[in-house]
PDB file of N, CA and C in Angstrom:
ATOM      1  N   UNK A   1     -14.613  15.647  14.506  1.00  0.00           N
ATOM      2  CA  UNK A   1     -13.475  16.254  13.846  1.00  0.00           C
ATOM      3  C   UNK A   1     -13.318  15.640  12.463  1.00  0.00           C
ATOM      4  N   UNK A   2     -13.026  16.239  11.717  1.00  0.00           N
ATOM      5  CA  UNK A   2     -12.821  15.736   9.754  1.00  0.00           C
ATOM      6  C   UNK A   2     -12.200  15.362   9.920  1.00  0.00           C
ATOM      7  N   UNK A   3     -10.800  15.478  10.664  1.00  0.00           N
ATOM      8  CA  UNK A   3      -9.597  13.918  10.435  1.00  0.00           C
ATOM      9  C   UNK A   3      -9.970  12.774  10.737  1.00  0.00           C
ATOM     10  N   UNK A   4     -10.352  12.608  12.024  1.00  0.00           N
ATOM     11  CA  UNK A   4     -10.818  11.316  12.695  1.00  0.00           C
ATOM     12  C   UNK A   4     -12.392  10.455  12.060  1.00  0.00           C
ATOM     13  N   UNK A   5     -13.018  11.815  11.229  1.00  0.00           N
ATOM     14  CA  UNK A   5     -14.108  11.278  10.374  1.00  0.00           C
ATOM     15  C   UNK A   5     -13.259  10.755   8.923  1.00  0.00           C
ATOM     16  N   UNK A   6     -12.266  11.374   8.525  1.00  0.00           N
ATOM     17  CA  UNK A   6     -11.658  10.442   7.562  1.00  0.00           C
ATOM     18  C   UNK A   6     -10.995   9.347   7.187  1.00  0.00           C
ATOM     19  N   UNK A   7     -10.455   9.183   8.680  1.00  0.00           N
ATOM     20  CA  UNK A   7      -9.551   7.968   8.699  1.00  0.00           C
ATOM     21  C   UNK A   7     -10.700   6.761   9.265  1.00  0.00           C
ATOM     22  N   UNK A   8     -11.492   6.994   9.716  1.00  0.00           N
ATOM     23  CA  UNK A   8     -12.452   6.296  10.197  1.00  0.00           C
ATOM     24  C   UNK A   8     -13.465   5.516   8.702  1.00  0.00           C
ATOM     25  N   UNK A   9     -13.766   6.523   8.167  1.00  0.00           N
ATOM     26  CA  UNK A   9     -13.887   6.065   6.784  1.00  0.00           C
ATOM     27  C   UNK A   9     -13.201   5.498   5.824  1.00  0.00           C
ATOM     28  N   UNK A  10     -12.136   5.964   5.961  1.00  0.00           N
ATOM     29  CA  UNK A  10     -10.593   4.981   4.915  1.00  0.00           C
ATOM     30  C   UNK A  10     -10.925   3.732   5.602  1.00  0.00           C
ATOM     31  N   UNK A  11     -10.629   3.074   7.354  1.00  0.00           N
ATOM     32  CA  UNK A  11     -10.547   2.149   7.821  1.00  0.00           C
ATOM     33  C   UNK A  11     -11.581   1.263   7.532  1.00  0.00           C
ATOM     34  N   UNK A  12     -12.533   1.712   7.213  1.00  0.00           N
ATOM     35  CA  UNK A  12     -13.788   0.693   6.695  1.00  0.00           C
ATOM     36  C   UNK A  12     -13.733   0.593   5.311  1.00  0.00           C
ATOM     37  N   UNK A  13     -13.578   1.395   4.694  1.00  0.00           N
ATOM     38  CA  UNK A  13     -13.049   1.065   3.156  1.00  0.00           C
ATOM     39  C   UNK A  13     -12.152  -0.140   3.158  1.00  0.00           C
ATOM     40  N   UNK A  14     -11.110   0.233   3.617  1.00  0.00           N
ATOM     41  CA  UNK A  14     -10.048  -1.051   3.372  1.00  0.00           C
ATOM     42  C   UNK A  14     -10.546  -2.370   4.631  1.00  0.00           C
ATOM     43  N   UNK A  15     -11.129  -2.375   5.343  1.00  0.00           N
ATOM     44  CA  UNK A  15     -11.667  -3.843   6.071  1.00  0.00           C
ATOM     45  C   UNK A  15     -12.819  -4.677   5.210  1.00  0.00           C
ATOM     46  N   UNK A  16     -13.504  -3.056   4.486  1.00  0.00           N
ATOM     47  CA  UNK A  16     -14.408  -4.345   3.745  1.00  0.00           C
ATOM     48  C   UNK A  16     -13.844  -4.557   2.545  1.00  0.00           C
ATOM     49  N   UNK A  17     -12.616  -3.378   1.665  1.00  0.00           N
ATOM     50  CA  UNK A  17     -12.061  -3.892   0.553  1.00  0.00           C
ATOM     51  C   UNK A  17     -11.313  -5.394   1.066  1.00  0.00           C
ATOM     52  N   UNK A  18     -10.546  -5.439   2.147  1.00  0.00           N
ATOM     53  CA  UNK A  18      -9.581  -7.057   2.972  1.00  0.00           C
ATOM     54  C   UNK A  18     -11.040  -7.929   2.716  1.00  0.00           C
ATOM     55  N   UNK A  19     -11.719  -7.836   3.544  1.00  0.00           N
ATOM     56  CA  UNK A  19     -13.129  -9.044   3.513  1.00  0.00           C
ATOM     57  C   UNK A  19     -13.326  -9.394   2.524  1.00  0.00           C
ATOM     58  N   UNK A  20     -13.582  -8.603   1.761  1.00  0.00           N
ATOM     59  CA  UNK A  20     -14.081  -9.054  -0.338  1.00  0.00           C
ATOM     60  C   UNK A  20     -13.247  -9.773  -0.394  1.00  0.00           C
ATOM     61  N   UNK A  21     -11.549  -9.475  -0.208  1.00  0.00           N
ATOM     62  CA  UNK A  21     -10.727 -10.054  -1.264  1.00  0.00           C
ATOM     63  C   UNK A  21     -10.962 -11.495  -0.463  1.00  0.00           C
ATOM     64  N   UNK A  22     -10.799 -11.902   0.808  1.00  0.00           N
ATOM     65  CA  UNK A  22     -10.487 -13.207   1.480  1.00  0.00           C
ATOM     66  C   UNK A  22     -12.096 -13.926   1.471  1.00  0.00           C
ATOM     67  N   UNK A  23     -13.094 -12.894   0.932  1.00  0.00           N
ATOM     68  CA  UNK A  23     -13.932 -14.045   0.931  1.00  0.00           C
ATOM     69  C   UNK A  23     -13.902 -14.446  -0.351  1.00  0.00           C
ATOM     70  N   UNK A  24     -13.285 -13.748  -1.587  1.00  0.00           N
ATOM     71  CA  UNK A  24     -13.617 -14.284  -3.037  1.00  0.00           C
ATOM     72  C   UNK A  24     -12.455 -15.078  -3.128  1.00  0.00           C
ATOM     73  N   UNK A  25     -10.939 -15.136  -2.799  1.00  0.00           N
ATOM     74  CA  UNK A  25     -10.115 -15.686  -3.288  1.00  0.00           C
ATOM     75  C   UNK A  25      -9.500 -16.702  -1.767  1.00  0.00           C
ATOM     76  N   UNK A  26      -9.893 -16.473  -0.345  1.00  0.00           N
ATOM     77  CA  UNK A  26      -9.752 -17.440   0.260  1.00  0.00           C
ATOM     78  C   UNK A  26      -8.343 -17.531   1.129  1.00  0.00           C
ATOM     79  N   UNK A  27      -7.874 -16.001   0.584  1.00  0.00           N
ATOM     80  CA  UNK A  27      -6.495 -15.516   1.531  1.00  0.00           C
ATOM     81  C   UNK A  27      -6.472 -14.024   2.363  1.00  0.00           C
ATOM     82  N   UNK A  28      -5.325 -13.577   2.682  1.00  0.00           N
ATOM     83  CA  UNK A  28      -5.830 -12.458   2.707  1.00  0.00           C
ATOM     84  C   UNK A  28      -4.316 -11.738   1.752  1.00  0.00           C
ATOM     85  N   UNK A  29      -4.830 -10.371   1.822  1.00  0.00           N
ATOM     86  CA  UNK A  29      -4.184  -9.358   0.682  1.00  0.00           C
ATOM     87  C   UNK A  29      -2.831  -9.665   0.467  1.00  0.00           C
ATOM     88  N   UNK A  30      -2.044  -9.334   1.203  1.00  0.00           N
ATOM     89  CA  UNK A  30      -0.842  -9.551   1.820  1.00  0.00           C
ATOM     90  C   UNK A  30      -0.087 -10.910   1.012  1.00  0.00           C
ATOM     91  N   UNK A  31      -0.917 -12.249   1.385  1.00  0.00           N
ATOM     92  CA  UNK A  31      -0.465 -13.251   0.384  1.00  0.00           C
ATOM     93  C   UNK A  31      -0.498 -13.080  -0.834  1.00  0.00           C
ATOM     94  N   UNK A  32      -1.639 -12.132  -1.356  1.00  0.00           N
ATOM     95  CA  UNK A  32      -1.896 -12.087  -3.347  1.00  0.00           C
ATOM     96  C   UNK A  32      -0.893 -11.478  -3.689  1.00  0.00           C
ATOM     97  N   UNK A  33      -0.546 -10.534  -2.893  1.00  0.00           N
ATOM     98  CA  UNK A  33       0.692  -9.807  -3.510  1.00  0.00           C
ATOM     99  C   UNK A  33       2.027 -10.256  -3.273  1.00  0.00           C
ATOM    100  N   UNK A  34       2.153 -10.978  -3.809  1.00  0.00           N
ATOM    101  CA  UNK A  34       3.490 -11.852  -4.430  1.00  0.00           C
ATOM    102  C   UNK A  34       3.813 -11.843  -6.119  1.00  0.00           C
ATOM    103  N   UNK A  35       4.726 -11.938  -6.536  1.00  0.00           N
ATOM    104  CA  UNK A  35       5.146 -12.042  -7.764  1.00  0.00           C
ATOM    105  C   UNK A  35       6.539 -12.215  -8.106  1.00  0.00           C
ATOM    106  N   UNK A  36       6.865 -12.964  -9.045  1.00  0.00           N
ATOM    107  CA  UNK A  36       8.324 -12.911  -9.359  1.00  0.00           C
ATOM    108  C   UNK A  36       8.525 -11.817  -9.463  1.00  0.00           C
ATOM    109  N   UNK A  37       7.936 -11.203 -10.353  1.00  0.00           N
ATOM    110  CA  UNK A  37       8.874  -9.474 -10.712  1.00  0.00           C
ATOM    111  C   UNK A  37       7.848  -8.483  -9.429  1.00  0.00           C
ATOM    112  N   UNK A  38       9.138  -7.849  -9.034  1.00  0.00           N
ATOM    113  CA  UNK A  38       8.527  -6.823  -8.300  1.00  0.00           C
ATOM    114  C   UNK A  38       8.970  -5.464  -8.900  1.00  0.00           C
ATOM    115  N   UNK A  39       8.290  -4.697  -9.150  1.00  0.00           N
ATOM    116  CA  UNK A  39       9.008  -3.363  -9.941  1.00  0.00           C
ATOM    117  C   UNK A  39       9.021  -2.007  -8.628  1.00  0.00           C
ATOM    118  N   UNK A  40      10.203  -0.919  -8.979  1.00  0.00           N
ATOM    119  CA  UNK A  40       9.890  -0.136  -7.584  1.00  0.00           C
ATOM    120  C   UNK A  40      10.477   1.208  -8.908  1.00  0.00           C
ATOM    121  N   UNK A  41      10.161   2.471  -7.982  1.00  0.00           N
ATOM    122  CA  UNK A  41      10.946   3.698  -8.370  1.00  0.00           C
ATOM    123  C   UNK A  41      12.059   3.680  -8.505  1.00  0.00           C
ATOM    124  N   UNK A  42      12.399   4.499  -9.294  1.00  0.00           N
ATOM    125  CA  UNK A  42      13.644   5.187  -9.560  1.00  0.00           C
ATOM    126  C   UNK A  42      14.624   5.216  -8.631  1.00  0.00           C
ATOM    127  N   UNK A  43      13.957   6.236  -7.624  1.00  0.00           N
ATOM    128  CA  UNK A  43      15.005   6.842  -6.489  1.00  0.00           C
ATOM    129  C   UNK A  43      14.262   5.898  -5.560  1.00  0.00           C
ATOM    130  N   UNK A  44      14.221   4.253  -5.465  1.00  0.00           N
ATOM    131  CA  UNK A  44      14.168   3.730  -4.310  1.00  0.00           C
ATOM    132  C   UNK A  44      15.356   2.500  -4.471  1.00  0.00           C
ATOM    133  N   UNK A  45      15.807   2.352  -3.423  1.00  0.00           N
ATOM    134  CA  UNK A  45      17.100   0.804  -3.799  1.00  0.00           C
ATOM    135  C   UNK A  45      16.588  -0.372  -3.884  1.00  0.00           C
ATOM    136  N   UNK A  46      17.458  -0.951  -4.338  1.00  0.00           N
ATOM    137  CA  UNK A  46      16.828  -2.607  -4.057  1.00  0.00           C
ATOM    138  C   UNK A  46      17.401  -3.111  -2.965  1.00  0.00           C
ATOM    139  N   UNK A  47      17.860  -2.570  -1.980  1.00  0.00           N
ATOM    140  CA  UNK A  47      17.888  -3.153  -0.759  1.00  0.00           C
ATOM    141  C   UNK A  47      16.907  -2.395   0.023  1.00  0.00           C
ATOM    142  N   UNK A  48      16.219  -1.375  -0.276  1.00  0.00           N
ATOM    143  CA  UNK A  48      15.164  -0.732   0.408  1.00  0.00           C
ATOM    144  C   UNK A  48      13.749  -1.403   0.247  1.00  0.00           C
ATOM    145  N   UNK A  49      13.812  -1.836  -1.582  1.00  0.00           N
ATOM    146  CA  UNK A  49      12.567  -2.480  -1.635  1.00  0.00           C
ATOM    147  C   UNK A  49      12.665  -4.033  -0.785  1.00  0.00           C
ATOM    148  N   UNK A  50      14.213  -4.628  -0.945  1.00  0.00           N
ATOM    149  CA  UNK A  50      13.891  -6.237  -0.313  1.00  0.00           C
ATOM    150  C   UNK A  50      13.795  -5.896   1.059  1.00  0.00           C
ATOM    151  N   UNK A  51      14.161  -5.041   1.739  1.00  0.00           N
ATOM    152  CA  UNK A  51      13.535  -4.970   3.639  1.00  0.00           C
ATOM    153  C   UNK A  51      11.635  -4.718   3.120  1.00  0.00           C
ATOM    154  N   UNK A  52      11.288  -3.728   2.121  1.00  0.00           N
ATOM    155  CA  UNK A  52      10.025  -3.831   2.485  1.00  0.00           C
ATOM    156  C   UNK A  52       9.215  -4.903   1.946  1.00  0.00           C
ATOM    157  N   UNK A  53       9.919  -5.927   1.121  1.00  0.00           N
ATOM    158  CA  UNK A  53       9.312  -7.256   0.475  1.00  0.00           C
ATOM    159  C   UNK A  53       9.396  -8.429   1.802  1.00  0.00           C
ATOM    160  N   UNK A  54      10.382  -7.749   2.664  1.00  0.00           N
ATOM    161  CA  UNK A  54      10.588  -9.139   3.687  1.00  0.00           C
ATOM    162  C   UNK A  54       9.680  -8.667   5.275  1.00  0.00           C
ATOM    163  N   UNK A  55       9.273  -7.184   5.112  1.00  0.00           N
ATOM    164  CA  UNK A  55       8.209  -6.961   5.921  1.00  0.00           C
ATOM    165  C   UNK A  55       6.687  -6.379   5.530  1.00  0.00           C
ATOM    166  N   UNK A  56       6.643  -7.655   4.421  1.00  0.00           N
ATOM    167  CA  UNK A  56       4.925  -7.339   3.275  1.00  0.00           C
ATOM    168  C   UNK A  56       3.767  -7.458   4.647  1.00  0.00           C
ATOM    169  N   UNK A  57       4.123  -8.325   5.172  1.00  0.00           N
ATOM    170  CA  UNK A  57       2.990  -8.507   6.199  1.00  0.00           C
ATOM    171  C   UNK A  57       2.705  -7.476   7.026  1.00  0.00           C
ATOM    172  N   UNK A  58       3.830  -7.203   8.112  1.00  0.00           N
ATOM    173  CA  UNK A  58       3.703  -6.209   9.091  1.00  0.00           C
ATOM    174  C   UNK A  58       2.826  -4.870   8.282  1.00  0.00           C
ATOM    175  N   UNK A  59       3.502  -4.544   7.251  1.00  0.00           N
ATOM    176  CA  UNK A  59       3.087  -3.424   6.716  1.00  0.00           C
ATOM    177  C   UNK A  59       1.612  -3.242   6.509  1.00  0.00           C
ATOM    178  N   UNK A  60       1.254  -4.691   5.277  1.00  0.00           N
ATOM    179  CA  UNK A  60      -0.681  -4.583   5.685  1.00  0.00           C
ATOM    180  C   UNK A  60      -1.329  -4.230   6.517  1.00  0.00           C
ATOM    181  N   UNK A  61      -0.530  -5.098   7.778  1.00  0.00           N
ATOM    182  CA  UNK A  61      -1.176  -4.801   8.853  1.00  0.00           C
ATOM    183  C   UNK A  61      -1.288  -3.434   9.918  1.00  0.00           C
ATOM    184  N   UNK A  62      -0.203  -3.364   9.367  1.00  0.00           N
ATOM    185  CA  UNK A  62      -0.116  -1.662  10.303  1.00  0.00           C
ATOM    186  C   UNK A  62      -0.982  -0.952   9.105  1.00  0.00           C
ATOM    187  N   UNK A  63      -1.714  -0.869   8.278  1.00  0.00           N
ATOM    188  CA  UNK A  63      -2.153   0.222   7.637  1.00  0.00           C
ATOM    189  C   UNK A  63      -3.492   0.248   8.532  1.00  0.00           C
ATOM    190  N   UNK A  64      -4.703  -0.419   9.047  1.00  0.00           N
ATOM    191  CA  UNK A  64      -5.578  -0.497   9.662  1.00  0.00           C
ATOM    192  C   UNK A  64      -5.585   0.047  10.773  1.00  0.00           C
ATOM    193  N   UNK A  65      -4.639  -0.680  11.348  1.00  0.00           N
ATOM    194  CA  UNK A  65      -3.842   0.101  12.726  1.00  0.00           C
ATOM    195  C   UNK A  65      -3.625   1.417  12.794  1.00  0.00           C
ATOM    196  N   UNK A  66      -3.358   1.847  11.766  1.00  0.00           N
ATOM    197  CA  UNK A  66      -2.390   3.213  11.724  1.00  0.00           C
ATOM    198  C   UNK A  66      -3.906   4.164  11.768  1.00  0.00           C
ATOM    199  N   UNK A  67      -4.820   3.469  10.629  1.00  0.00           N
ATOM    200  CA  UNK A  67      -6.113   4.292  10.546  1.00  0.00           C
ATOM    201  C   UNK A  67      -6.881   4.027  11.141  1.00  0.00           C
ATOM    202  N   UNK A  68      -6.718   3.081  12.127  1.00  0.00           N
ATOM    203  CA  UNK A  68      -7.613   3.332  13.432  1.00  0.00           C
ATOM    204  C   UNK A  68      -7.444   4.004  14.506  1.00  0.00           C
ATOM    205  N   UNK A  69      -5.725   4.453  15.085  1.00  0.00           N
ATOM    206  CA  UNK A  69      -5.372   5.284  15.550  1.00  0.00           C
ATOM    207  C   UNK A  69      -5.625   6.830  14.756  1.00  0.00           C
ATOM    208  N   UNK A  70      -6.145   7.081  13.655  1.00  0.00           N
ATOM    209  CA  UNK A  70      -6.220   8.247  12.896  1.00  0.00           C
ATOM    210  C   UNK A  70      -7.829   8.174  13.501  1.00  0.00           C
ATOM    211  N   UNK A  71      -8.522   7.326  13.557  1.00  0.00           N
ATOM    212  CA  UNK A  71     -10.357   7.744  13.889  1.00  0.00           C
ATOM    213  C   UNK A  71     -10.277   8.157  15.366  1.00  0.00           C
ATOM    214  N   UNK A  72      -9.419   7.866  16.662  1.00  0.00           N
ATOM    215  CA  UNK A  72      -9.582   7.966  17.667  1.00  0.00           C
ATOM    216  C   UNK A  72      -8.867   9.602  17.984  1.00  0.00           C
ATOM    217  N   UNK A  73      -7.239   9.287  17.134  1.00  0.00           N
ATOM    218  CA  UNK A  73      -6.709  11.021  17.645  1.00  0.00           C
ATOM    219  C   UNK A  73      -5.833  11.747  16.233  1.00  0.00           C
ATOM    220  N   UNK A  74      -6.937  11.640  15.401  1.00  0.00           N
ATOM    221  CA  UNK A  74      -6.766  12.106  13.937  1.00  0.00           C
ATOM    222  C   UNK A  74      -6.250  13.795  14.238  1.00  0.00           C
ATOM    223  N   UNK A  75      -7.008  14.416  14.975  1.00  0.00           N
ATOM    224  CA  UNK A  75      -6.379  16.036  15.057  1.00  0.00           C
ATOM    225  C   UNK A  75      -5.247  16.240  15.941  1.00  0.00           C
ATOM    226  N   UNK A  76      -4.253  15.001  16.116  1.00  0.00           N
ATOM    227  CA  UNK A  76      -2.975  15.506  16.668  1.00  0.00           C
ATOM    228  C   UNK A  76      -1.976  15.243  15.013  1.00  0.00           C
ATOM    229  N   UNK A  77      -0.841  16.297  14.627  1.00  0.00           N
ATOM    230  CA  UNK A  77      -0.572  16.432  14.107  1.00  0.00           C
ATOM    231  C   UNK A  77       0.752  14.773  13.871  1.00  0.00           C
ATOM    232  N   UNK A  78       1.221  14.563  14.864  1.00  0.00           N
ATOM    233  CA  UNK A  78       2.097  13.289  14.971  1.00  0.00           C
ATOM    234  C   UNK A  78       1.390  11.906  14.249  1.00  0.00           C
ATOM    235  N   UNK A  79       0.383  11.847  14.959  1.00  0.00           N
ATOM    236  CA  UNK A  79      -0.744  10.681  14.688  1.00  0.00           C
ATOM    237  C   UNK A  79      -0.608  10.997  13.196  1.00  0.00           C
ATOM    238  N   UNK A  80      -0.899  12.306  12.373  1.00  0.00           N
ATOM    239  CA  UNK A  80      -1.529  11.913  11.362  1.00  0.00           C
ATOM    240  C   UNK A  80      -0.152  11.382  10.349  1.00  0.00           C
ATOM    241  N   UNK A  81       1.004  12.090  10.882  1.00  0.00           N
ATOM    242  CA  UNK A  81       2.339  12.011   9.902  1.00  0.00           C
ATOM    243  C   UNK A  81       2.862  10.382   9.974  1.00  0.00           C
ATOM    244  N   UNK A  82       2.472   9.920  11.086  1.00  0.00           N
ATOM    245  CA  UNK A  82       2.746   8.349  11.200  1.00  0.00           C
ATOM    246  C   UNK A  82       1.679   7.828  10.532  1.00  0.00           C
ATOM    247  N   UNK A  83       0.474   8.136  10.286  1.00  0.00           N
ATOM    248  CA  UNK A  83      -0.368   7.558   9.516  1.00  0.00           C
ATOM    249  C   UNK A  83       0.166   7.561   7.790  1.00  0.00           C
ATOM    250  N   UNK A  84       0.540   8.693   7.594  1.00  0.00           N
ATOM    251  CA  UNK A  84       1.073   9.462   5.841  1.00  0.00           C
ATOM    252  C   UNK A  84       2.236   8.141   5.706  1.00  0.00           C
ATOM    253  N   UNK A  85       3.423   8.154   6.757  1.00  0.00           N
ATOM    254  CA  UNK A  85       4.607   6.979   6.629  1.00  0.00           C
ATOM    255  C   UNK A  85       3.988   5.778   6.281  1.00  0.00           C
ATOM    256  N   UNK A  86       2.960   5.368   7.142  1.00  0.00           N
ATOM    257  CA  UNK A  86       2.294   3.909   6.796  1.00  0.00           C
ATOM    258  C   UNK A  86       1.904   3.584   5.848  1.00  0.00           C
ATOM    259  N   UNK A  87       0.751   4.597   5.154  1.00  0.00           N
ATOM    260  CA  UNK A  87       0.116   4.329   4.302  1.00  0.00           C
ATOM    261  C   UNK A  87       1.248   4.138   2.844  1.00  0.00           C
ATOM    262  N   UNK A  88       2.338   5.515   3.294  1.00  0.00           N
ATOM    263  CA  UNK A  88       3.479   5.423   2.107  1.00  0.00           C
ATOM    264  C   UNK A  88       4.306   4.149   1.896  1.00  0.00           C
ATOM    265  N   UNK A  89       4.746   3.447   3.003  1.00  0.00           N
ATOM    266  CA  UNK A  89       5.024   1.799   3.135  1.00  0.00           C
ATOM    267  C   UNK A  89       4.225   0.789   2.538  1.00  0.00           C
ATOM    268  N   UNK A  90       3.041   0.922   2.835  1.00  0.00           N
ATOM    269  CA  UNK A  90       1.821  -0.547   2.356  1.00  0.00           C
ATOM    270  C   UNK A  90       1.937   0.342   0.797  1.00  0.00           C
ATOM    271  N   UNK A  91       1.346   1.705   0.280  1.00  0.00           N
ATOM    272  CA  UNK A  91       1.590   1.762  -1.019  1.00  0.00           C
ATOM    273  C   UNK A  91       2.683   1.358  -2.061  1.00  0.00           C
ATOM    274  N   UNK A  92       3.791   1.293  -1.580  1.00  0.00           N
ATOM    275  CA  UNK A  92       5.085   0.884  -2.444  1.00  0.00           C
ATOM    276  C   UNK A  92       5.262  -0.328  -2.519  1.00  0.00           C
ATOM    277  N   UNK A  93       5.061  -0.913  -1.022  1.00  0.00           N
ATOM    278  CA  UNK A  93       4.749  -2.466  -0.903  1.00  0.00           C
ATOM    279  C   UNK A  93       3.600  -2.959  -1.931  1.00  0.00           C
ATOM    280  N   UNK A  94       2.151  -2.939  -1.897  1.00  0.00           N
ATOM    281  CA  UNK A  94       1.494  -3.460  -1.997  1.00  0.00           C
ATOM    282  C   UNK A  94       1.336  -3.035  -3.982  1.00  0.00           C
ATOM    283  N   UNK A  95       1.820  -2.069  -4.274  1.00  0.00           N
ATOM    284  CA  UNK A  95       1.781  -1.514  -5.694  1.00  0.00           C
ATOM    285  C   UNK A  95       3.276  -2.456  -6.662  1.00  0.00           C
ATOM    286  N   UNK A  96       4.150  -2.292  -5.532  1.00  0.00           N
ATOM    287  CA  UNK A  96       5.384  -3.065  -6.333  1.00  0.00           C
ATOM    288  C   UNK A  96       5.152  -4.717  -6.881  1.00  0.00           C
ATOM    289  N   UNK A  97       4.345  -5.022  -6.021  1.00  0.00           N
ATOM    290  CA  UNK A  97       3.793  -6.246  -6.362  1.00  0.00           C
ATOM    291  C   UNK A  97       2.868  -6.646  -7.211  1.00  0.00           C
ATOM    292  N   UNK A  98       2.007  -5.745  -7.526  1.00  0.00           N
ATOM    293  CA  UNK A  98       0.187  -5.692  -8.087  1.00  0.00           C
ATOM    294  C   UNK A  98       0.958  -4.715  -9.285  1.00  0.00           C
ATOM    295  N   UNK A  99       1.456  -3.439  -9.387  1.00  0.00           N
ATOM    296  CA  UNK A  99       0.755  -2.559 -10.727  1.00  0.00           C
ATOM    297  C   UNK A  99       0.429  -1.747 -10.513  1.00  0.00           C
ATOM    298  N   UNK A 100      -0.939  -2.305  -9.283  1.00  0.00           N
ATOM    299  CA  UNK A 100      -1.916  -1.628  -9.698  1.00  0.00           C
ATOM    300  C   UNK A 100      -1.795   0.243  -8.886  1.00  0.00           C
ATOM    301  N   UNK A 101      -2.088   0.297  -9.334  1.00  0.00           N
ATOM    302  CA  UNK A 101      -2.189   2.204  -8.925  1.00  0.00           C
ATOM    303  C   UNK A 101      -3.924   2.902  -8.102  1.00  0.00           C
ATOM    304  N   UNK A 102      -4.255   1.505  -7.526  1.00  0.00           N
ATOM    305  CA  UNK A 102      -5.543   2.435  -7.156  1.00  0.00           C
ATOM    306  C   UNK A 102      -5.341   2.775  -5.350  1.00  0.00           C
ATOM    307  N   UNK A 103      -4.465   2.831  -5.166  1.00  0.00           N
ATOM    308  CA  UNK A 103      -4.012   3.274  -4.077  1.00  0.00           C
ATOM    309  C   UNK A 103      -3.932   5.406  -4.045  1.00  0.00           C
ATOM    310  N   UNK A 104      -3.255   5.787  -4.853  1.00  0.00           N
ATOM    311  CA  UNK A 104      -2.643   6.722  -5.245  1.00  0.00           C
ATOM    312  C   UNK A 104      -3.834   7.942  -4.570  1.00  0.00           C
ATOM    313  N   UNK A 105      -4.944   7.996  -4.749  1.00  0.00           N
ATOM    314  CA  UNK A 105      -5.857   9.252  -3.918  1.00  0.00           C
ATOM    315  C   UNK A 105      -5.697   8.951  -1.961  1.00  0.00           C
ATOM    316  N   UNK A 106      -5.494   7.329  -1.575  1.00  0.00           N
ATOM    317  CA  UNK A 106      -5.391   7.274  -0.623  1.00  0.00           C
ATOM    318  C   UNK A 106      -3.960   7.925  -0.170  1.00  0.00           C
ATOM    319  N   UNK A 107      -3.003   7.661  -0.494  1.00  0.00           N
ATOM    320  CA  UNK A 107      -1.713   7.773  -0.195  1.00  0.00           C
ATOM    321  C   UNK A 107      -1.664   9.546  -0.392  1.00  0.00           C
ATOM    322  N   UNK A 108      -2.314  10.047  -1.601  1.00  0.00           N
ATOM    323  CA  UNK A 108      -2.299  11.754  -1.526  1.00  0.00           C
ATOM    324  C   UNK A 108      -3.093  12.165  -0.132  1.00  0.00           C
ATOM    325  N   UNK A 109      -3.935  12.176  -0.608  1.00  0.00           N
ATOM    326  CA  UNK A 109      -5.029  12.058   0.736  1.00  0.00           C
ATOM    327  C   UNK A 109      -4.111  12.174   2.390  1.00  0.00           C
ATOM    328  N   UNK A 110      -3.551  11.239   2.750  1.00  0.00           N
ATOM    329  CA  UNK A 110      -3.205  11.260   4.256  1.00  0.00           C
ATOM    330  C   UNK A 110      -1.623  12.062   4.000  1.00  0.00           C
ATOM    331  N   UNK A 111      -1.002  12.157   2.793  1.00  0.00           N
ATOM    332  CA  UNK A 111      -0.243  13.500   2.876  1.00  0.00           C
ATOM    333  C   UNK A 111      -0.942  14.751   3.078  1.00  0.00           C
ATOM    334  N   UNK A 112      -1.684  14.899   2.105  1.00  0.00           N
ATOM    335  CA  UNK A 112      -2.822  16.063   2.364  1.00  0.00           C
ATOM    336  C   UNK A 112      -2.614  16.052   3.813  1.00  0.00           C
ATOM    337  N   UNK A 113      -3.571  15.292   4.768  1.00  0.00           N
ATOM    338  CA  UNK A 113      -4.045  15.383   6.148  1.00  0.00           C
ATOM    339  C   UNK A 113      -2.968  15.991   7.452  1.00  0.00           C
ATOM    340  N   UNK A 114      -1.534  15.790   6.597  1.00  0.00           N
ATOM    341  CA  UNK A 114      -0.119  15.899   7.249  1.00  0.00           C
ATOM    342  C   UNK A 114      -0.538  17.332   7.681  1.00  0.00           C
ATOM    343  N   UNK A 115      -0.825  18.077   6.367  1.00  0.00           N
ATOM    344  CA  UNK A 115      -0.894  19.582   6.414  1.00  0.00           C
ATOM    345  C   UNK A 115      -2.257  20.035   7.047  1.00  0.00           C
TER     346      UNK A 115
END
């Protein structure tokens, strides 16, 4: 099935993107992304961003999770919308901290998959 072939592929993307980072810098993701300034959207609160700054961890971790449950039952429609929430959590999380924006095809992507 193309869902469960996609999320299966995301999930190895991001285990060997996690591996790179903890074998070059000696942590894992989750810790790098720290910073004094955390920047968020517009229409998000700052009591929305500090619950998701005070659950940085859980969130990493459920993104693997989430897309490993997407390789096993990717063509049920539930599976994939809890996958879209996750990935939308670790993106705001993990971007508010970093900048960086190379998240953004993943995070379209498993909206896409919603539909």
């Amino acid at each position: 099935h193309a869902h469960a072939s996609w999320y299966a592929l995301q999930l190895s993307a991001v285990l060997l993107w996690w591996a790179l980072i903890k074998r070059k810098t000696g942590k894992h993701l989750y810790s790098l992304c720290s910073s004094s300034v955390i920047t968020r959207p517009s229409w998000l609160s700052r009591e929305a961003l500090t619950l998701l700054v005070s659950h940085k961890r859980q969130i990493f971790l459920a993104l693997p999770a989430a897309l490993a449950a997407g390789a096993f039952a990717g063509q049920h429609a539930p599976v994939r919308l809890l996958i879209a929430l996750v990935v939308s959590l670790y993106h705001l999380s993990e971007s508010s901290h970093t900048n960086r924006h190379g998240e953004y095809p993943v995070l379209y992507t498993a909206w896409a998959m919603v539909l």
